[in-house]
C-alpha atoms as a PDB file:
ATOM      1  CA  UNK A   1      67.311 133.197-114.974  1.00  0.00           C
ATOM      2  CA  UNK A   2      63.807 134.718-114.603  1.00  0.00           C
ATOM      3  CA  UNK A   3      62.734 134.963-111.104  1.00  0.00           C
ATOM      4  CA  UNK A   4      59.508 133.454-109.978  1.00  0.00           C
ATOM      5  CA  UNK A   5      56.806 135.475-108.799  1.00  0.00           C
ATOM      6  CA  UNK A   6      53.936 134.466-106.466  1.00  0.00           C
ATOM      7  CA  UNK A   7      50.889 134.538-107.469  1.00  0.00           C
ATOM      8  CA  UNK A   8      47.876 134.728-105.216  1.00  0.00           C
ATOM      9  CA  UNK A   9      46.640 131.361-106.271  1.00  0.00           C
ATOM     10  CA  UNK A  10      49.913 130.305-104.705  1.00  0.00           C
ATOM     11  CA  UNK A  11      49.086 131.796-101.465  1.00  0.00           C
ATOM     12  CA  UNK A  12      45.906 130.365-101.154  1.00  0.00           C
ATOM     13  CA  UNK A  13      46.922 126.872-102.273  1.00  0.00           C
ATOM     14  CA  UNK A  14      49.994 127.151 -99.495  1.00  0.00           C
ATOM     15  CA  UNK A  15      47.531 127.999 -97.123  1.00  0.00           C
ATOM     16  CA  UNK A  16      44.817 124.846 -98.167  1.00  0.00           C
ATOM     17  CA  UNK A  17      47.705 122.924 -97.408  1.00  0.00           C
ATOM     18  CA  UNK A  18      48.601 124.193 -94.174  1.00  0.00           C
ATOM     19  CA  UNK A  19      45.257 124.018 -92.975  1.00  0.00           C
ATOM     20  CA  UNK A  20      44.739 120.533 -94.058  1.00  0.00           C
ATOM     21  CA  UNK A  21      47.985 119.678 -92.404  1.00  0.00           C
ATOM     22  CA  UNK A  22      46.525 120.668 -88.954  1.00  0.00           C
ATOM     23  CA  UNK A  23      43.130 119.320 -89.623  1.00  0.00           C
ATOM     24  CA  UNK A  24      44.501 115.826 -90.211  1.00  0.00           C
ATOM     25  CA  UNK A  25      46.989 116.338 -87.066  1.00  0.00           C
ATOM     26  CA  UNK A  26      44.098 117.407 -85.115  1.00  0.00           C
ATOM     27  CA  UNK A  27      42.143 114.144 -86.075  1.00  0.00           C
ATOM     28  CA  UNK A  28      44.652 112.031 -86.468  1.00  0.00           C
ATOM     29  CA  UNK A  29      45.037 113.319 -82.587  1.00  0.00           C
ATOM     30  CA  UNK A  30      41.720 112.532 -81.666  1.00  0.00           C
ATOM     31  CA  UNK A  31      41.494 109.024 -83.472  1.00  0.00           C
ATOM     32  CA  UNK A  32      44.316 108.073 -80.900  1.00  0.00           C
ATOM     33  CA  UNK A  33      42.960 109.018 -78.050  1.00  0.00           C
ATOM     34  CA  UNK A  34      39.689 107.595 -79.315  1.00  0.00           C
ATOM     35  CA  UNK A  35      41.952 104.610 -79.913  1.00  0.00           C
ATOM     36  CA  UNK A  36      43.443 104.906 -76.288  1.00  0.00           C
ATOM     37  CA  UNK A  37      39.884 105.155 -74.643  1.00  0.00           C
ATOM     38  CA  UNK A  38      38.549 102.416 -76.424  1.00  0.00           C
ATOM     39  CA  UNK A  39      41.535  99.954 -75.510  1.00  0.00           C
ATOM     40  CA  UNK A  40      41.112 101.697 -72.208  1.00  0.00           C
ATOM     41  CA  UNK A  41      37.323 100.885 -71.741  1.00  0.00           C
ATOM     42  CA  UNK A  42      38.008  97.333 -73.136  1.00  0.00           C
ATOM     43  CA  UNK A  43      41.154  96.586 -70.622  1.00  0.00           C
ATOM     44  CA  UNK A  44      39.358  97.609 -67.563  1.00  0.00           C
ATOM     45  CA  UNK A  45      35.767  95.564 -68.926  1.00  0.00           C
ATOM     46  CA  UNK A  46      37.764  92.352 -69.336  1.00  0.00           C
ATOM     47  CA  UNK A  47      40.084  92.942 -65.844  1.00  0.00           C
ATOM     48  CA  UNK A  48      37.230  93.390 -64.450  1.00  0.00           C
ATOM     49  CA  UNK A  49      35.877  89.743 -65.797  1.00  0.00           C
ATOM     50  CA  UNK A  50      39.204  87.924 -64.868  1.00  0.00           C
ATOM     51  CA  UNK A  51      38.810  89.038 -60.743  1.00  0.00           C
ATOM     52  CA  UNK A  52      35.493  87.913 -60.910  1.00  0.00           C
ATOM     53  CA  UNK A  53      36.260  84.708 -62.880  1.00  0.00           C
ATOM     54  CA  UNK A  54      39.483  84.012 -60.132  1.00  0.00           C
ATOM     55  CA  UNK A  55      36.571  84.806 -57.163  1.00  0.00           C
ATOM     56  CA  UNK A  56      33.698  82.415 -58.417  1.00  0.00           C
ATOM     57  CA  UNK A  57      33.137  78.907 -58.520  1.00  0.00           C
ATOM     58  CA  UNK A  58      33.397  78.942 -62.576  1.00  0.00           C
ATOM     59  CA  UNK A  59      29.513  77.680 -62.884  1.00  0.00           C
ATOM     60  CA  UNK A  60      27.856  80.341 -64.856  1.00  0.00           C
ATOM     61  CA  UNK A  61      24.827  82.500 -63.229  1.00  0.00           C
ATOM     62  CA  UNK A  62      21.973  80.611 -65.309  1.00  0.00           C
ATOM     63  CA  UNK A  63      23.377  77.086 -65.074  1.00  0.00           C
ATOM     64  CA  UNK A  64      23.549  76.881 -61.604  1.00  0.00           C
ATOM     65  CA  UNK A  65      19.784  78.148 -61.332  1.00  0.00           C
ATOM     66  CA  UNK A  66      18.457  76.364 -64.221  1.00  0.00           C
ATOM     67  CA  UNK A  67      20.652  72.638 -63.559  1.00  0.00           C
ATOM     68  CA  UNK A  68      22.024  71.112 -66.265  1.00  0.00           C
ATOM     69  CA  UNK A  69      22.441  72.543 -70.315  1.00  0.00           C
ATOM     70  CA  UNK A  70      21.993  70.529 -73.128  1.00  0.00           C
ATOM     71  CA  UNK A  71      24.536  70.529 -75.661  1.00  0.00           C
ATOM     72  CA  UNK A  72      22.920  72.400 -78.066  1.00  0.00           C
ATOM     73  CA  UNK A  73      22.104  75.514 -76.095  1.00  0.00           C
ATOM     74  CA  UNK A  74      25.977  74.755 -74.774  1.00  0.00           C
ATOM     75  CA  UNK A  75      27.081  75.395 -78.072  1.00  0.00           C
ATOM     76  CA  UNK A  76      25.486  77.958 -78.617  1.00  0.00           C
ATOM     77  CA  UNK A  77      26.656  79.845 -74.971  1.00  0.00           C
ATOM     78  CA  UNK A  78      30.397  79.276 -76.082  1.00  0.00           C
ATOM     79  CA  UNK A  79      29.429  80.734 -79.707  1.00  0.00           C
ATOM     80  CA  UNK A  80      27.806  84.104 -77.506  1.00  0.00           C
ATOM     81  CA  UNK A  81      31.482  83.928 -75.536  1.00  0.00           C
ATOM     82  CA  UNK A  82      33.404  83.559 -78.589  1.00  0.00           C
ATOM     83  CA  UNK A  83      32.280  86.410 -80.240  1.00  0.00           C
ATOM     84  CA  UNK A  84      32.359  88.547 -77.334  1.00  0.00           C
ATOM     85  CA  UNK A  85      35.721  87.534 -77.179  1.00  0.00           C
ATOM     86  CA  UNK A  86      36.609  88.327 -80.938  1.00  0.00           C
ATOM     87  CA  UNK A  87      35.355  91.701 -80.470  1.00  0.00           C
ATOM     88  CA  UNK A  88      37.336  91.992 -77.083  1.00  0.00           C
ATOM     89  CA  UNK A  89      40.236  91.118 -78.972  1.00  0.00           C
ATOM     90  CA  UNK A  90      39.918  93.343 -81.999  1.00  0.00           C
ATOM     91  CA  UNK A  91      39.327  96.630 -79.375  1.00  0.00           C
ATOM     92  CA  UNK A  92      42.885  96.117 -77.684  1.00  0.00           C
ATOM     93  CA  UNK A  93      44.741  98.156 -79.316  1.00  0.00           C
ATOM     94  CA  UNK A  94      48.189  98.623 -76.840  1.00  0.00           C
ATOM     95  CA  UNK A  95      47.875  95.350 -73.998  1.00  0.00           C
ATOM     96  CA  UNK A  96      49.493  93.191 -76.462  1.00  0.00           C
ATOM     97  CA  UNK A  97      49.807  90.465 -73.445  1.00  0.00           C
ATOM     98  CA  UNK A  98      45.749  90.750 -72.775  1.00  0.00           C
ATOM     99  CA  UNK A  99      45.260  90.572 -76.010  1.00  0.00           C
ATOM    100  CA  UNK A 100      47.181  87.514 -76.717  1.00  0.00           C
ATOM    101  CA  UNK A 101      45.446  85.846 -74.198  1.00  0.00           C
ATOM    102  CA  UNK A 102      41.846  86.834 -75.160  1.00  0.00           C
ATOM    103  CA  UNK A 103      42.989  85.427 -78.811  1.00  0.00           C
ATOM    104  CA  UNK A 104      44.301  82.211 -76.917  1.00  0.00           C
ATOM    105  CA  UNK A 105      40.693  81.527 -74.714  1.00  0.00           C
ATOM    106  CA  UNK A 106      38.596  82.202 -77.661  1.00  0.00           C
ATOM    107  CA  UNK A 107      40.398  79.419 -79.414  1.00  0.00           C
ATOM    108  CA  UNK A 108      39.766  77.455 -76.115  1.00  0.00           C
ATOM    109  CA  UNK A 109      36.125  78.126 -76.689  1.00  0.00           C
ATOM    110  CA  UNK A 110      35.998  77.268 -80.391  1.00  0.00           C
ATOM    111  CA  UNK A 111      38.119  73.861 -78.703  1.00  0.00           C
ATOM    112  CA  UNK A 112      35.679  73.084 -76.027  1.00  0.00           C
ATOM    113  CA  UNK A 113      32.642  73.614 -79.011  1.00  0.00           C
ATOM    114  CA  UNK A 114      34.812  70.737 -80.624  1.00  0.00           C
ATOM    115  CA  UNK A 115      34.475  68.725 -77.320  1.00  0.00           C
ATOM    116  CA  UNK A 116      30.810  68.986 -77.190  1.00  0.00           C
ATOM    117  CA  UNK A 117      29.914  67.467 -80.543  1.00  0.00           C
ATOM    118  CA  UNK A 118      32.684  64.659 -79.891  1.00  0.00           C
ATOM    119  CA  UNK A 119      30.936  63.782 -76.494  1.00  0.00           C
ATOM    120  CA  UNK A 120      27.534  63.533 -78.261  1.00  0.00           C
ATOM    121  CA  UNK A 121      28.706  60.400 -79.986  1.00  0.00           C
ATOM    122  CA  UNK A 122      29.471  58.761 -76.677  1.00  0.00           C
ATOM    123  CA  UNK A 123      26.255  60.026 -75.037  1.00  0.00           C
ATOM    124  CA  UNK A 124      23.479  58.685 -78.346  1.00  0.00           C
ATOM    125  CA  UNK A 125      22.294  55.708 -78.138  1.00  0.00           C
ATOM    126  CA  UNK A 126      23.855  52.740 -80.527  1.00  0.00           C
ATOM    127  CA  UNK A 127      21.757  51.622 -83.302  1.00  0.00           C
ATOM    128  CA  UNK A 128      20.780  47.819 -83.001  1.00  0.00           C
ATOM    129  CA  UNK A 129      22.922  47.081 -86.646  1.00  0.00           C
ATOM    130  CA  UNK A 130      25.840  48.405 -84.844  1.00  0.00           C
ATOM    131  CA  UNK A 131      26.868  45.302 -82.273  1.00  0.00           C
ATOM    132  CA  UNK A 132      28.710  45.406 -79.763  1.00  0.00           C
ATOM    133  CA  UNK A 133      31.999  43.637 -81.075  1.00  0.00           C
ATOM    134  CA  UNK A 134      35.665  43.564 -79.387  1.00  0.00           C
ATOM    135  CA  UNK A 135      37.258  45.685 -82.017  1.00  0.00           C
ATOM    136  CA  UNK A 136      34.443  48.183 -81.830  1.00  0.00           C
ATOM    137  CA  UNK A 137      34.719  48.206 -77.878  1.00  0.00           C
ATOM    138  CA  UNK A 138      38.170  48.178 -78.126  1.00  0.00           C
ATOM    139  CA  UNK A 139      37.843  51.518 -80.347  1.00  0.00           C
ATOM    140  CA  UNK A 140      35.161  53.654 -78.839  1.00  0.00           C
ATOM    141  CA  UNK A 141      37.198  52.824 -76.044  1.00  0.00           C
ATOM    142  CA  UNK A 142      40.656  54.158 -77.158  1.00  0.00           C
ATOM    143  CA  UNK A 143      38.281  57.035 -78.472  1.00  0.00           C
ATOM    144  CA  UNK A 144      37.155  57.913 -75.181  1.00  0.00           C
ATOM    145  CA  UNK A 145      40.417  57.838 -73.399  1.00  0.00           C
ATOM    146  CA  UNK A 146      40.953  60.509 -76.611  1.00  0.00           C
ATOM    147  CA  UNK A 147      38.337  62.680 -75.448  1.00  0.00           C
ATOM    148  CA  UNK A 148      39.248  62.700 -71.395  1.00  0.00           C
ATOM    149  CA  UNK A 149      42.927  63.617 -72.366  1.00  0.00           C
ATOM    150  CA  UNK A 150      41.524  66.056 -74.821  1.00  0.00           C
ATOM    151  CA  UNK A 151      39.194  67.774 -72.404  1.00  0.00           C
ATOM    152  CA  UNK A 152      42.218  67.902 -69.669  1.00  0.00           C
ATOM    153  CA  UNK A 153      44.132  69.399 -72.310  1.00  0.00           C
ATOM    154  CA  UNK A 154      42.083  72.162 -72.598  1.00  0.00           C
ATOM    155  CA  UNK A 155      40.840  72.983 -69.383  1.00  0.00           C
ATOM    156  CA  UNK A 156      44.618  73.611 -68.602  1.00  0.00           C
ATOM    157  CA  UNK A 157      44.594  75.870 -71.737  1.00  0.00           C
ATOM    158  CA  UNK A 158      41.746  77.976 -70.053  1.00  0.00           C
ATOM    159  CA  UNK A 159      43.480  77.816 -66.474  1.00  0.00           C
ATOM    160  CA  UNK A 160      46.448  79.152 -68.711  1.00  0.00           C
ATOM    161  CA  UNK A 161      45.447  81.586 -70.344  1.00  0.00           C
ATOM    162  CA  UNK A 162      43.126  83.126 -67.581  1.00  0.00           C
ATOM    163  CA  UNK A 163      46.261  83.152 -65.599  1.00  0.00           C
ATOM    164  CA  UNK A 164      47.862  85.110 -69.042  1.00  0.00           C
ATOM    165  CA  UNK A 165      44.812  87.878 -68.654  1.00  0.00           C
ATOM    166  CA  UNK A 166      45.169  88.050 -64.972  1.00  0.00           C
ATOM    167  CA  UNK A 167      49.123  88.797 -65.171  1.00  0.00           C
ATOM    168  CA  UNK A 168      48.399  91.566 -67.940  1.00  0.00           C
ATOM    169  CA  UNK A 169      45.792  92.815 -65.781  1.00  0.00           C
ATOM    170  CA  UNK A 170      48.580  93.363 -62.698  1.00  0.00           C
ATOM    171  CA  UNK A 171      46.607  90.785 -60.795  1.00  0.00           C
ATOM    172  CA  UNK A 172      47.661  87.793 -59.358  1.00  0.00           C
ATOM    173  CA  UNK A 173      47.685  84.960 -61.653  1.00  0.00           C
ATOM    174  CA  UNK A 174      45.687  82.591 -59.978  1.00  0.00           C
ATOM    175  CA  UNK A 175      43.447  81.014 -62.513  1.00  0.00           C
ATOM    176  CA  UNK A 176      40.159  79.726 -62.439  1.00  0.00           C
ATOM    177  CA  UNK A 177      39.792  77.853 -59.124  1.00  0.00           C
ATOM    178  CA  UNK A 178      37.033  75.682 -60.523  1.00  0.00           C
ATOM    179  CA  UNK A 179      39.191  74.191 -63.120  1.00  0.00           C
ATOM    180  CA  UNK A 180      42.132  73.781 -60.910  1.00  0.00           C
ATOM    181  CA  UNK A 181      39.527  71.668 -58.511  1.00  0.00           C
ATOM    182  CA  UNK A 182      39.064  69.906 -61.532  1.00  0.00           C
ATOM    183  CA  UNK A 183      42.491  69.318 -62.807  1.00  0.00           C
ATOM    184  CA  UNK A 184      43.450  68.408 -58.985  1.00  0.00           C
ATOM    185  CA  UNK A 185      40.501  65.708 -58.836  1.00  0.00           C
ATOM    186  CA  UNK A 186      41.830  63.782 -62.193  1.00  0.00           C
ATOM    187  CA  UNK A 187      45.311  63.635 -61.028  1.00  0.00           C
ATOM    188  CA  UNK A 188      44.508  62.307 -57.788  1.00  0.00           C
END
């Protein structure tokens, strides 16, 4: 059997590979701790949201100088939160319990959104055409009681899933205190 020889085309093609070998090991390397930083960065950003959300009162800065929002630039607030949230979510990479409940209060937002065009058919005014019958009464009615049990529902979502963050985070899991009020107002 005729014994192969090596050429020095092989040598240099063994070596291309070698070199490429560590090259992608050394990125590869640095894309994960790139990776780590990032989730790193991201974790301590949102802990850092979730003592301050357990320490306040819940009312965002500009609402409680401004008074009241309308529904519109509501909306559009919770669509600002929900995408901060989306990218939040998509930048933890290892706090698989953070990031589940990032994913489950960005749903809450997208619910709450929801809400705020159902309330705006309670809160317009009926046209003339449209009286005032039992059955309709009766209806809006049953409708409303929809939307209270519906808006309970998902201010103990929140409360949840705040709690959820806060427990990742090695906090205490105590919520948003503003919602609990809430929550503790409608039961009584």
């Amino acid at each position: 059997m005729p014994r192969k020889t090596r050429t020095r085309a092989d040598e240099v093609r063994k070596q291309i590979l070698i070199v490429a070998a560590v090259v992608t090991g050394v990125a590869s390397g640095f894309g994960g701790l790139g990776a780590f930083a990032v989730d790193r960065w991201t974790t301590d950003r949102t802990c850092t949201a979730m003592i301050e959300l357990g320490a306040t009162d819940g009312t965002p800065q500009n609402q409680r100088e401004s008074g009241a929002q309308t529904a519109d630039e509501a909306t559009a607030q919770l669509a600002t939160i929900r995408d901060e949230l989306t990218r939040t979510e998509s930048r933890l990479f290892f706090n698989r319990d953070l990031r589940e409940a990032v994913q489950g209060f960005s749903a809450d937002t997208a619910r709450v959104e929801q809400l705020l065009n159902d309330l705006t058919a309670f809160t317009t005014v009926p046209k003339p055409a449209q009286s005032a019958s039992a059955s309709m009464t009766a209806a809006q009615a049953e409708a409303q009681v929809e939307l209270v049990k519906n808006s309970i529902s998902i201010l103990r979502s929140m409360d949840q899933h705040t709690r959820d963050a806060q427990k990742a985070c090695g906090q205490a899991p105590i919520g948003i205190p503003a919602v609990q009020e809430q929550l503790d107002a409608l039961s009584a």
